[in-house]
PDB file of N, CA and C in Angstrom:
ATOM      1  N   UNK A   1      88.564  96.723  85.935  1.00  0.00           N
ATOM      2  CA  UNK A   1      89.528  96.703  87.022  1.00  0.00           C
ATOM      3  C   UNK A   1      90.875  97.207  86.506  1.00  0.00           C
ATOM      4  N   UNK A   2      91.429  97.972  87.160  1.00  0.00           N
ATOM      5  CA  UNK A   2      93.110  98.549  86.732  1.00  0.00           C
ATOM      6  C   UNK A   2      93.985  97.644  86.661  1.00  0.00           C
ATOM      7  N   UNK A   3      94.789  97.875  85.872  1.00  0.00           N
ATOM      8  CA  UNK A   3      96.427  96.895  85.515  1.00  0.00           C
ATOM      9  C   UNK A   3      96.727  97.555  87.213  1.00  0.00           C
ATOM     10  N   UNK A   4      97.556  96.414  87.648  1.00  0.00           N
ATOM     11  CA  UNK A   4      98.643  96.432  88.799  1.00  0.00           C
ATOM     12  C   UNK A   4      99.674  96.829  87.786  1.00  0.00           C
ATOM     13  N   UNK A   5     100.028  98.175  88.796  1.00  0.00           N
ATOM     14  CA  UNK A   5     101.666  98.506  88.779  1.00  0.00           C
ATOM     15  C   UNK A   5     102.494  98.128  90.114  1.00  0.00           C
ATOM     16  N   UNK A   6     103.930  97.787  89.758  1.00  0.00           N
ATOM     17  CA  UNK A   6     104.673  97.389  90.338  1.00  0.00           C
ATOM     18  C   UNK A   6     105.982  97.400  90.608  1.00  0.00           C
ATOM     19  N   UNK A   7     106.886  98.228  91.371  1.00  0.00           N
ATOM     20  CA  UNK A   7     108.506  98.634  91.016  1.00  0.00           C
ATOM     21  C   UNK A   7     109.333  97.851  91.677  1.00  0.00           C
ATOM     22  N   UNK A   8     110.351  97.204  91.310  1.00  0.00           N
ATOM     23  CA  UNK A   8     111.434  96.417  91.605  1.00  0.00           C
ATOM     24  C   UNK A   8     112.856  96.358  91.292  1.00  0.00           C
ATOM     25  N   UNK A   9     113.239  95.321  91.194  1.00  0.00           N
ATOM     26  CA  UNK A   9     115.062  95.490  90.665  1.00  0.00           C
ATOM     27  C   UNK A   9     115.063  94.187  90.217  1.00  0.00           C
ATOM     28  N   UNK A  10     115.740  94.526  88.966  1.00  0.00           N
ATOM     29  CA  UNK A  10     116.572  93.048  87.701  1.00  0.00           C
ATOM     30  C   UNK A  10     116.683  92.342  88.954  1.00  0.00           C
ATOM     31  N   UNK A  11     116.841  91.283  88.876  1.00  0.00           N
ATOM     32  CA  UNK A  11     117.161  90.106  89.589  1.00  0.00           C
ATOM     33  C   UNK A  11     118.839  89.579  88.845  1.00  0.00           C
ATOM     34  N   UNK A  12     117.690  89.007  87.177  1.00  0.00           N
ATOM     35  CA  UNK A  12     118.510  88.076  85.772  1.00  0.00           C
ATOM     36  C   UNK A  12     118.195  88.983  84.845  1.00  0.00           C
ATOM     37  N   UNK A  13     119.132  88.882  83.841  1.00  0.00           N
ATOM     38  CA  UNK A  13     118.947  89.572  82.301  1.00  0.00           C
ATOM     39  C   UNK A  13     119.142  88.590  81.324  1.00  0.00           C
ATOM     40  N   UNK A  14     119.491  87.408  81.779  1.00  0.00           N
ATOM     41  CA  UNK A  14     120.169  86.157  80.944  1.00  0.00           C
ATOM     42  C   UNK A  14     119.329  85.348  79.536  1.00  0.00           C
ATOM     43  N   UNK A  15     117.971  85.585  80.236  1.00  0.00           N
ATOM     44  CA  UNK A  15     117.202  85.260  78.637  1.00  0.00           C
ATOM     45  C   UNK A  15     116.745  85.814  77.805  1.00  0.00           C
ATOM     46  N   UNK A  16     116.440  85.570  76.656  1.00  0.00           N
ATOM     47  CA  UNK A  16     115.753  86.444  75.741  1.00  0.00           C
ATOM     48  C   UNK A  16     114.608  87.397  75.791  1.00  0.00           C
ATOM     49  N   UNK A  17     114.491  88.561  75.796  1.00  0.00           N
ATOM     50  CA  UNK A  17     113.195  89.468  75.964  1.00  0.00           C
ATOM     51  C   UNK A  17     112.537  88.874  77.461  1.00  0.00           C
ATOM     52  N   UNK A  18     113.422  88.158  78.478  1.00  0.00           N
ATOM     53  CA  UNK A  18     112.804  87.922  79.202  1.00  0.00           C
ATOM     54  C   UNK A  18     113.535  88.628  80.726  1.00  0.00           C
ATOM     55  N   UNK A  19     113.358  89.549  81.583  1.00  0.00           N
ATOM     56  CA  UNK A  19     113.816  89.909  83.009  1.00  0.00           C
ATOM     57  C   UNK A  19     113.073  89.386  83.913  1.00  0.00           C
ATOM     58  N   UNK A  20     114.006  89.140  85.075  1.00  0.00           N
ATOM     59  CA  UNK A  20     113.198  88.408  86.578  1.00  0.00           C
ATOM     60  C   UNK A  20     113.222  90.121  87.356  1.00  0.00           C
ATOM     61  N   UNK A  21     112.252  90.282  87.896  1.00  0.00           N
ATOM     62  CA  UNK A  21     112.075  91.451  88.788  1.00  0.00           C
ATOM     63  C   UNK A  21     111.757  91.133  89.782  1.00  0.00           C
ATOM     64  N   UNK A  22     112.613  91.367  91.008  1.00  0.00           N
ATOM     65  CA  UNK A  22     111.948  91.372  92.541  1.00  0.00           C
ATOM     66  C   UNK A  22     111.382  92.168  93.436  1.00  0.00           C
ATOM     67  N   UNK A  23     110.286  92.027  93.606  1.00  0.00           N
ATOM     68  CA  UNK A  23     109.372  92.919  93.776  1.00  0.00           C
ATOM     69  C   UNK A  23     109.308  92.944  96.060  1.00  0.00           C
ATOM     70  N   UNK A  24     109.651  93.850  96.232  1.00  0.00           N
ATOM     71  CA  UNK A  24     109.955  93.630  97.801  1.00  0.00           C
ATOM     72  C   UNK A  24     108.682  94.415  98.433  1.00  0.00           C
ATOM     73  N   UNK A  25     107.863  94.372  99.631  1.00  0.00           N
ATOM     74  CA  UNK A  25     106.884  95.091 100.307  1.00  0.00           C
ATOM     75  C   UNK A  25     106.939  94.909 101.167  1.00  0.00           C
ATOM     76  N   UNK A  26     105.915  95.547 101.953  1.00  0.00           N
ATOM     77  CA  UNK A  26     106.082  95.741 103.361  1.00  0.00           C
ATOM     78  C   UNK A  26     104.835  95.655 103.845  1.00  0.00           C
ATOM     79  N   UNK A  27     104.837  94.730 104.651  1.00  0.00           N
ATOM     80  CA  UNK A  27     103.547  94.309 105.572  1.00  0.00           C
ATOM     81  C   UNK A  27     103.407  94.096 107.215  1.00  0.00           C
ATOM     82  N   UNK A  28     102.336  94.460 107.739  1.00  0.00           N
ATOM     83  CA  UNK A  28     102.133  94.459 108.983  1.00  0.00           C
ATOM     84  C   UNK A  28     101.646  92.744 109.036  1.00  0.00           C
ATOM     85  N   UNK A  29     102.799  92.473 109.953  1.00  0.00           N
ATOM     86  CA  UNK A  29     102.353  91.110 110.775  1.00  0.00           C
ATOM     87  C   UNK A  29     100.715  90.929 111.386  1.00  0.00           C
ATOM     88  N   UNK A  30      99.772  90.343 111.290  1.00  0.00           N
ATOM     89  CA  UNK A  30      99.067  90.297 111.508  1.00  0.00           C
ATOM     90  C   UNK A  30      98.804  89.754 112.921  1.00  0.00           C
ATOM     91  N   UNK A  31      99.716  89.167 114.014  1.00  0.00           N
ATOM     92  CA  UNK A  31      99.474  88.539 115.026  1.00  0.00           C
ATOM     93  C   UNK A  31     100.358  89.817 115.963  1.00  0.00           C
ATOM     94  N   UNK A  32     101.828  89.784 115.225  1.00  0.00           N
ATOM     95  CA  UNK A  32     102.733  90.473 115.859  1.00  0.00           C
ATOM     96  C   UNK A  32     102.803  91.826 116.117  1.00  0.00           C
ATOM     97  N   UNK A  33     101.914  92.018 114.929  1.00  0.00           N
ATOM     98  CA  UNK A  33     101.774  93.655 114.574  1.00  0.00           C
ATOM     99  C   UNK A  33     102.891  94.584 114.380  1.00  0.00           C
ATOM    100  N   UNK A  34     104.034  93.238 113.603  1.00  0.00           N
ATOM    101  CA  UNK A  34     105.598  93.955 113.329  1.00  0.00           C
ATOM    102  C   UNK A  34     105.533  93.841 111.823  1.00  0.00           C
ATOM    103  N   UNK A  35     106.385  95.185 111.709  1.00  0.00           N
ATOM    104  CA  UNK A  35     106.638  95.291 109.797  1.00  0.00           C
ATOM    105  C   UNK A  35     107.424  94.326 109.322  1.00  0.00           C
ATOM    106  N   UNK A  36     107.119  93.680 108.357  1.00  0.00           N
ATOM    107  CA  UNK A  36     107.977  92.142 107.753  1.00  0.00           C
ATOM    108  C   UNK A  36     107.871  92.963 106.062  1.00  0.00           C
ATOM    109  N   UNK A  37     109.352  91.948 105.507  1.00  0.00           N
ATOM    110  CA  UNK A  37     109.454  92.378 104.378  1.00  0.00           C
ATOM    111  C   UNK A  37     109.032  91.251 103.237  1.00  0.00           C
ATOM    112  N   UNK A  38     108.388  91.047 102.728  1.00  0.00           N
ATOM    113  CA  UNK A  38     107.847  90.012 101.617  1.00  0.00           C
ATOM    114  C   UNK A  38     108.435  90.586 100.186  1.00  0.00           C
ATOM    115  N   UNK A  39     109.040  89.484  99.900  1.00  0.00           N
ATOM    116  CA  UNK A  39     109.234  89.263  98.263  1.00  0.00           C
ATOM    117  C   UNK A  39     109.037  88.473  97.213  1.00  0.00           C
ATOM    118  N   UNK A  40     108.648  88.799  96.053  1.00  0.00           N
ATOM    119  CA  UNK A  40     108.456  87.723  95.260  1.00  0.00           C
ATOM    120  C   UNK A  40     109.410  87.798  93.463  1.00  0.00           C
ATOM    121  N   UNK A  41     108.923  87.206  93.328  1.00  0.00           N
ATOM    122  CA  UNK A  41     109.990  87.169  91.576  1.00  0.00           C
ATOM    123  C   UNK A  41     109.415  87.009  90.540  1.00  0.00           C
ATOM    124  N   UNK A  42     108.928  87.887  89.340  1.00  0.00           N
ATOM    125  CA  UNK A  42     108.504  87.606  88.525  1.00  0.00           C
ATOM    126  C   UNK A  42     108.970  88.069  87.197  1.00  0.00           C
ATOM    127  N   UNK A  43     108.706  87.490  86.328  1.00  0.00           N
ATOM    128  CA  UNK A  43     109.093  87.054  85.018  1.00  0.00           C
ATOM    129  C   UNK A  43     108.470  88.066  84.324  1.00  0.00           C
ATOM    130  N   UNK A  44     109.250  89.091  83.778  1.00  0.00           N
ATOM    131  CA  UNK A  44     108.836  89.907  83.014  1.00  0.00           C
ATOM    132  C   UNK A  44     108.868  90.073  81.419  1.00  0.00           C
ATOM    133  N   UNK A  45     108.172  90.519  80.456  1.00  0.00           N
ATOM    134  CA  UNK A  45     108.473  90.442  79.355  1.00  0.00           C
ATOM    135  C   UNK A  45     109.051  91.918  78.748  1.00  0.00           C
ATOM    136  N   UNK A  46     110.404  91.559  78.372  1.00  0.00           N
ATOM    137  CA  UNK A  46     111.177  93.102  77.788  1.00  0.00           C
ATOM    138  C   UNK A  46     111.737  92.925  76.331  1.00  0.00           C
ATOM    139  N   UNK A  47     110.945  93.090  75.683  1.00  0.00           N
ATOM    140  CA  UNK A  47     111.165  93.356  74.138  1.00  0.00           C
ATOM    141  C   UNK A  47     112.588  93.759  73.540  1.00  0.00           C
ATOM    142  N   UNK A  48     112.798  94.468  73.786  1.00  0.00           N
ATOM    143  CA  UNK A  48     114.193  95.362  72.719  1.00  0.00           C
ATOM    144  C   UNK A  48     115.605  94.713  73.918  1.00  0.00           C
ATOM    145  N   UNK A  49     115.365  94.253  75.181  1.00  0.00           N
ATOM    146  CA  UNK A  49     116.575  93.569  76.070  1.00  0.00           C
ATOM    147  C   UNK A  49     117.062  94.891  76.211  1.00  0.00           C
ATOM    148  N   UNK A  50     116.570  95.117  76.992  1.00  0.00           N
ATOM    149  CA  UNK A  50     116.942  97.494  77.277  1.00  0.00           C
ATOM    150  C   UNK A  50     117.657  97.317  78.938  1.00  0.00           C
ATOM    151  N   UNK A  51     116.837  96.443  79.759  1.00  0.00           N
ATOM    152  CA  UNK A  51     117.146  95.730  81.190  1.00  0.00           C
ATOM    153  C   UNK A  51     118.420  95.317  81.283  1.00  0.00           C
ATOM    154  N   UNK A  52     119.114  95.495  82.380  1.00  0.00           N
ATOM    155  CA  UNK A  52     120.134  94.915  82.625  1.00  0.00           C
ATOM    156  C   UNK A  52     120.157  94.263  84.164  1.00  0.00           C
ATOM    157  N   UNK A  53     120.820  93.310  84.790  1.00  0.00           N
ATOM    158  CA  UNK A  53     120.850  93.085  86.402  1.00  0.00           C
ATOM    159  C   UNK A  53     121.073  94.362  87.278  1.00  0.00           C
ATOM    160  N   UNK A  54     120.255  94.694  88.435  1.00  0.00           N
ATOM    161  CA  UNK A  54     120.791  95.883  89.165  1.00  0.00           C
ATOM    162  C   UNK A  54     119.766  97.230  88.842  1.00  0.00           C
ATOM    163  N   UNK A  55     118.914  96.846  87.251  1.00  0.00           N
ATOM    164  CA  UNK A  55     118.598  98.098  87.147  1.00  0.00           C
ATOM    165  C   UNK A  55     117.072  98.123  87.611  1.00  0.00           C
ATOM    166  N   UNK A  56     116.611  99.858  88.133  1.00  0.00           N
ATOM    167  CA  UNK A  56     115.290  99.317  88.831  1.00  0.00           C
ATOM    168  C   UNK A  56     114.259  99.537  88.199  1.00  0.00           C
ATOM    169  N   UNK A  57     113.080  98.958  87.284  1.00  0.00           N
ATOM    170  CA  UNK A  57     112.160  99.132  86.543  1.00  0.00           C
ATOM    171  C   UNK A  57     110.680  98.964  87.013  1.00  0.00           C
ATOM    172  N   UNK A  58     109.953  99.644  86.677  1.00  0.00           N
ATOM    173  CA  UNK A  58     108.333  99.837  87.064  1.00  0.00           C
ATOM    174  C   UNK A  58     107.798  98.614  85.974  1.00  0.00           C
ATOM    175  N   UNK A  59     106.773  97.633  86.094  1.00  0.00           N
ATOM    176  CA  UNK A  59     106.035  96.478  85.588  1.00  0.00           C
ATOM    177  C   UNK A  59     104.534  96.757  85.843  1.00  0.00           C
ATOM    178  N   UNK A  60     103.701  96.383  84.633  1.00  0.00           N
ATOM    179  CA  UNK A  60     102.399  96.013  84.481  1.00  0.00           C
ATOM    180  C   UNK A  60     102.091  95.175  84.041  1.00  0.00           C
ATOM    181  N   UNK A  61     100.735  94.466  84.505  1.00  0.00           N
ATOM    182  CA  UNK A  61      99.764  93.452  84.140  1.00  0.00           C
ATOM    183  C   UNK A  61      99.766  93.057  82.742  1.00  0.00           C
ATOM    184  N   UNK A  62      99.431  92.429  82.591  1.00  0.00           N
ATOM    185  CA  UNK A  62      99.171  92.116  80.848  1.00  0.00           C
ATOM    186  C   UNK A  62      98.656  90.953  80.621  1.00  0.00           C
ATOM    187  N   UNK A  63      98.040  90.528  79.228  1.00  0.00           N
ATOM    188  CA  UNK A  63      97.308  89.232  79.081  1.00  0.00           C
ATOM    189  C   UNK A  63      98.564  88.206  78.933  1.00  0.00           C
ATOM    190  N   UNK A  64      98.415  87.076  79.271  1.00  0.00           N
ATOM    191  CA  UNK A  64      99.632  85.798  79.257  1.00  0.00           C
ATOM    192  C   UNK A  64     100.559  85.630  78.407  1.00  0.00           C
ATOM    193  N   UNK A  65     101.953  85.897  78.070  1.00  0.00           N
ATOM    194  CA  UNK A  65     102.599  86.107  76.816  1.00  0.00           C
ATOM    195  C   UNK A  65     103.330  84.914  77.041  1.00  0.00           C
ATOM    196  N   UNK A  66     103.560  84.079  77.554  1.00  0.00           N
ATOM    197  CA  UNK A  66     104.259  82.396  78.065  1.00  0.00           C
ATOM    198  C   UNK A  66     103.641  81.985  79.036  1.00  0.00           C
ATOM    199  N   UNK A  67     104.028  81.026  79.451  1.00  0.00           N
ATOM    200  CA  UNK A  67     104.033  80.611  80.636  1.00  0.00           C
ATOM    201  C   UNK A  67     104.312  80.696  82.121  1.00  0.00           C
ATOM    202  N   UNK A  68     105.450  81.603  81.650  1.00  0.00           N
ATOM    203  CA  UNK A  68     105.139  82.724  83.265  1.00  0.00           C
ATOM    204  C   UNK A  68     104.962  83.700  82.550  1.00  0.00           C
ATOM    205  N   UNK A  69     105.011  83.936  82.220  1.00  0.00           N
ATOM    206  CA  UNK A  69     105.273  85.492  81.617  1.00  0.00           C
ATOM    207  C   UNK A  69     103.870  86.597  81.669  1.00  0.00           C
ATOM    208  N   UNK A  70     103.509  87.235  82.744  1.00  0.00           N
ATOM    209  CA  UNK A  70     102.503  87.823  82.629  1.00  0.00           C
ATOM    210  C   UNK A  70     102.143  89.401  83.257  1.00  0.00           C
ATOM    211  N   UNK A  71     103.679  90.026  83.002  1.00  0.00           N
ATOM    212  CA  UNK A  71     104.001  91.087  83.372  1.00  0.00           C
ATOM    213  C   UNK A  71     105.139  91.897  81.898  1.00  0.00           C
ATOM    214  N   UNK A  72     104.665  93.111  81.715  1.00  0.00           N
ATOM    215  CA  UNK A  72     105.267  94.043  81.162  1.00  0.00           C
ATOM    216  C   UNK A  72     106.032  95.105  81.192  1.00  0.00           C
ATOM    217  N   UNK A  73     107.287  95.248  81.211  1.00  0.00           N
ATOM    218  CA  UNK A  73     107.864  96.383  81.424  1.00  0.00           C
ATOM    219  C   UNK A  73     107.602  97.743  80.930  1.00  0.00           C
ATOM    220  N   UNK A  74     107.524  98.500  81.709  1.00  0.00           N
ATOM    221  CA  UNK A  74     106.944 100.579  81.439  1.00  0.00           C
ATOM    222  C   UNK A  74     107.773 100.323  80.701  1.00  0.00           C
ATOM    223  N   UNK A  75     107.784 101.198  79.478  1.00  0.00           N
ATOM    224  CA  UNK A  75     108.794 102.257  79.197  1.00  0.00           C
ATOM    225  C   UNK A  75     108.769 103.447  79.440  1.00  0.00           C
ATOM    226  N   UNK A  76     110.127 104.143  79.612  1.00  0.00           N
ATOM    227  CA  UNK A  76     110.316 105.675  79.800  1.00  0.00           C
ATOM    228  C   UNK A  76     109.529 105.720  79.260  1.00  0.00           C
ATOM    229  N   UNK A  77     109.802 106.197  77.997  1.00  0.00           N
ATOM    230  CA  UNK A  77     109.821 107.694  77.143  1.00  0.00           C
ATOM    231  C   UNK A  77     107.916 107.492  77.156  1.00  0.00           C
ATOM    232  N   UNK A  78     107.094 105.971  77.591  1.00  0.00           N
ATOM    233  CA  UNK A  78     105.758 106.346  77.255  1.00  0.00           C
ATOM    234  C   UNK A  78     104.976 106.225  78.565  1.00  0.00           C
ATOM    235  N   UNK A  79     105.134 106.831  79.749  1.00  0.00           N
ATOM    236  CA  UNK A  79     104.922 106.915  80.635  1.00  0.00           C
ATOM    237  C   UNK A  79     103.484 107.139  80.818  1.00  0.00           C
ATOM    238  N   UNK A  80     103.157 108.452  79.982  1.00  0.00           N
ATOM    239  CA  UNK A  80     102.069 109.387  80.460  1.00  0.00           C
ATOM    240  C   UNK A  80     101.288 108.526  79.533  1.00  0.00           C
ATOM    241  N   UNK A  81     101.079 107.822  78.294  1.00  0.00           N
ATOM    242  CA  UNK A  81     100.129 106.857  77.961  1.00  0.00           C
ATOM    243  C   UNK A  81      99.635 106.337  78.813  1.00  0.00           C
ATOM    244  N   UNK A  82     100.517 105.602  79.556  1.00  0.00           N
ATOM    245  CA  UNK A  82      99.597 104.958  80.625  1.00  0.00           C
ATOM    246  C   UNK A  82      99.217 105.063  81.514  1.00  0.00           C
ATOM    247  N   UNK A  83      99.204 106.130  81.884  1.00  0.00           N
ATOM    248  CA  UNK A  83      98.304 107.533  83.123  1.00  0.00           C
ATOM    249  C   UNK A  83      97.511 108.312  82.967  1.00  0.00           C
ATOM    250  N   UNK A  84      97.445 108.350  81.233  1.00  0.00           N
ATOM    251  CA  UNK A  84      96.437 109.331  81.627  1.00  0.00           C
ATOM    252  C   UNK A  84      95.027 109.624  82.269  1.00  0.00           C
ATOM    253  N   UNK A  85      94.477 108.069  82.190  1.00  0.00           N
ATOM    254  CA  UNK A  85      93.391 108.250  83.356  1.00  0.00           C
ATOM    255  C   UNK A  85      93.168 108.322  84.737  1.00  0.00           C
ATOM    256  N   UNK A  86      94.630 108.471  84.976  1.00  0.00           N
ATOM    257  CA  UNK A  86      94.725 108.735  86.783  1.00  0.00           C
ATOM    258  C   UNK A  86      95.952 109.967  86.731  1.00  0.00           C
ATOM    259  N   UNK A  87      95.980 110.851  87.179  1.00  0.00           N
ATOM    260  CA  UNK A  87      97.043 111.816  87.183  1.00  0.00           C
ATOM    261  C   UNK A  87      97.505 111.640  89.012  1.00  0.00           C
ATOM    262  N   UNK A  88      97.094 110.801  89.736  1.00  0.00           N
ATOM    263  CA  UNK A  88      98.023 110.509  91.297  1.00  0.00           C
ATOM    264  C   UNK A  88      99.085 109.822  90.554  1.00  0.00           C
ATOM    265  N   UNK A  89      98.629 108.376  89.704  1.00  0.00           N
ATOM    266  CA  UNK A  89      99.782 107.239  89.404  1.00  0.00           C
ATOM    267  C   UNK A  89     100.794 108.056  87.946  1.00  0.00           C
ATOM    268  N   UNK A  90     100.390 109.063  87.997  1.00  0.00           N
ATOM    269  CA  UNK A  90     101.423 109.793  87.018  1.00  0.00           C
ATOM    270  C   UNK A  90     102.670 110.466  87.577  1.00  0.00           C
ATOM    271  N   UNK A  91     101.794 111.180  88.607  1.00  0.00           N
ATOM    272  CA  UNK A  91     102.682 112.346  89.509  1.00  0.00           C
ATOM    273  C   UNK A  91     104.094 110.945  90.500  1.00  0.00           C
ATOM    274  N   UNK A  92     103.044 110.011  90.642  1.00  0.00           N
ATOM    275  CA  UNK A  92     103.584 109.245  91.545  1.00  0.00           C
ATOM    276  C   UNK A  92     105.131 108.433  90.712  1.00  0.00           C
ATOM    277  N   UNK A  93     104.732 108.302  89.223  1.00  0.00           N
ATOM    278  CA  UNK A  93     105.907 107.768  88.440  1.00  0.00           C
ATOM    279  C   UNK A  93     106.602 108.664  88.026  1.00  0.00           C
ATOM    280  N   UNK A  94     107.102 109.832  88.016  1.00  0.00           N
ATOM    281  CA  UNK A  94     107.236 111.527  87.523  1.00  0.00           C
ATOM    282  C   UNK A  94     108.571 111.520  88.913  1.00  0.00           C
ATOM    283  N   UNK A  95     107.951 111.022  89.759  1.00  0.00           N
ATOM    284  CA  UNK A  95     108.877 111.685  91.552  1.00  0.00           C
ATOM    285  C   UNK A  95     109.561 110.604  91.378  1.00  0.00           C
ATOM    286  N   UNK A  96     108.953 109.405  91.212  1.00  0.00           N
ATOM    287  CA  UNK A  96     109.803 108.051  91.748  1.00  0.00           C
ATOM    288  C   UNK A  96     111.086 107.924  91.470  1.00  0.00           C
ATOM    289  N   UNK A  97     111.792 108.062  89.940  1.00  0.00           N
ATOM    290  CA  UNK A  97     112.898 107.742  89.423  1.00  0.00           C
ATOM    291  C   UNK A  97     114.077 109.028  90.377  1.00  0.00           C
ATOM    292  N   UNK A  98     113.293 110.165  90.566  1.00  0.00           N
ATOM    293  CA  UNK A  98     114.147 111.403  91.182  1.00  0.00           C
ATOM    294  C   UNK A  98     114.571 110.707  92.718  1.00  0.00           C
ATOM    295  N   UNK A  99     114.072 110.065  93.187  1.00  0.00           N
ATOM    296  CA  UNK A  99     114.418 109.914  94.594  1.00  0.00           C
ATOM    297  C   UNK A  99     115.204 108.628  94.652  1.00  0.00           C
ATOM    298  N   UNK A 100     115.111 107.741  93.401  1.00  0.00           N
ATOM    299  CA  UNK A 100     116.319 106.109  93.649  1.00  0.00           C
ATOM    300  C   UNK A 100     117.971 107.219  92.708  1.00  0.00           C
ATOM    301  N   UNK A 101     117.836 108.177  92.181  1.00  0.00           N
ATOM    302  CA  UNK A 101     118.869 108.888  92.047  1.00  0.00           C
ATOM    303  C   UNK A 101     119.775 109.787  92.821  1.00  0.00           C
ATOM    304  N   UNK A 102     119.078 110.603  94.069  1.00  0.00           N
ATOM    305  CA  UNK A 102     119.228 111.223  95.101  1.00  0.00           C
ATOM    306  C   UNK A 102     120.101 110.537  95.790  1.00  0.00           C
TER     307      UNK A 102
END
């Protein structure tokens, strides 16, 4: 089964190797059949403290590194490592950063 990817915005930068990311989507009401916005918050693990509040970072799955902690931050510069078996979710991380700059 594939790692979930996931893009959001710092929430906190305040602990160690650790960022909160809020992850926002969009769902069809199921009764109402109106678009609602759902969010949630999760605890990411960021090694080198590269994250700051405000900034917007892409997250993957990973095996349990704490107690919440069960999400990993992309890095740039190694993007295409972790695409290369799908070239849509490549192209798709390649455009993304160009259009929250626009």
């Amino acid at each position: 089964m594939p790692k979930r990817i996931l893009s959001g915005v710092v929430v906190s930068s305040n602990t160690n190797k650790t960022i909160v990311v809020n992850v926002t989507r969009r769902i069809k009401h199921k009764l109402y059949k109106k678009i609602i916005r759902r969010s949630k918050k999760y605890h990411v693990h960021d090694e080198k403290n590269e994250f700051k509040t405000g900034d917007l970072v892409s997250i993957i799955e990973s095996k349990p590194i704490s107690k919440l902690k069960r999400w990993v931050v992309i890095p740039n510069e190694g993007l295409t490592k972790w695409y290369k078996c799908n070239q849509i979710f490549l192209l798709l991380i390649i455009l993304e950063p160009e259009e929250y700059n626009a």
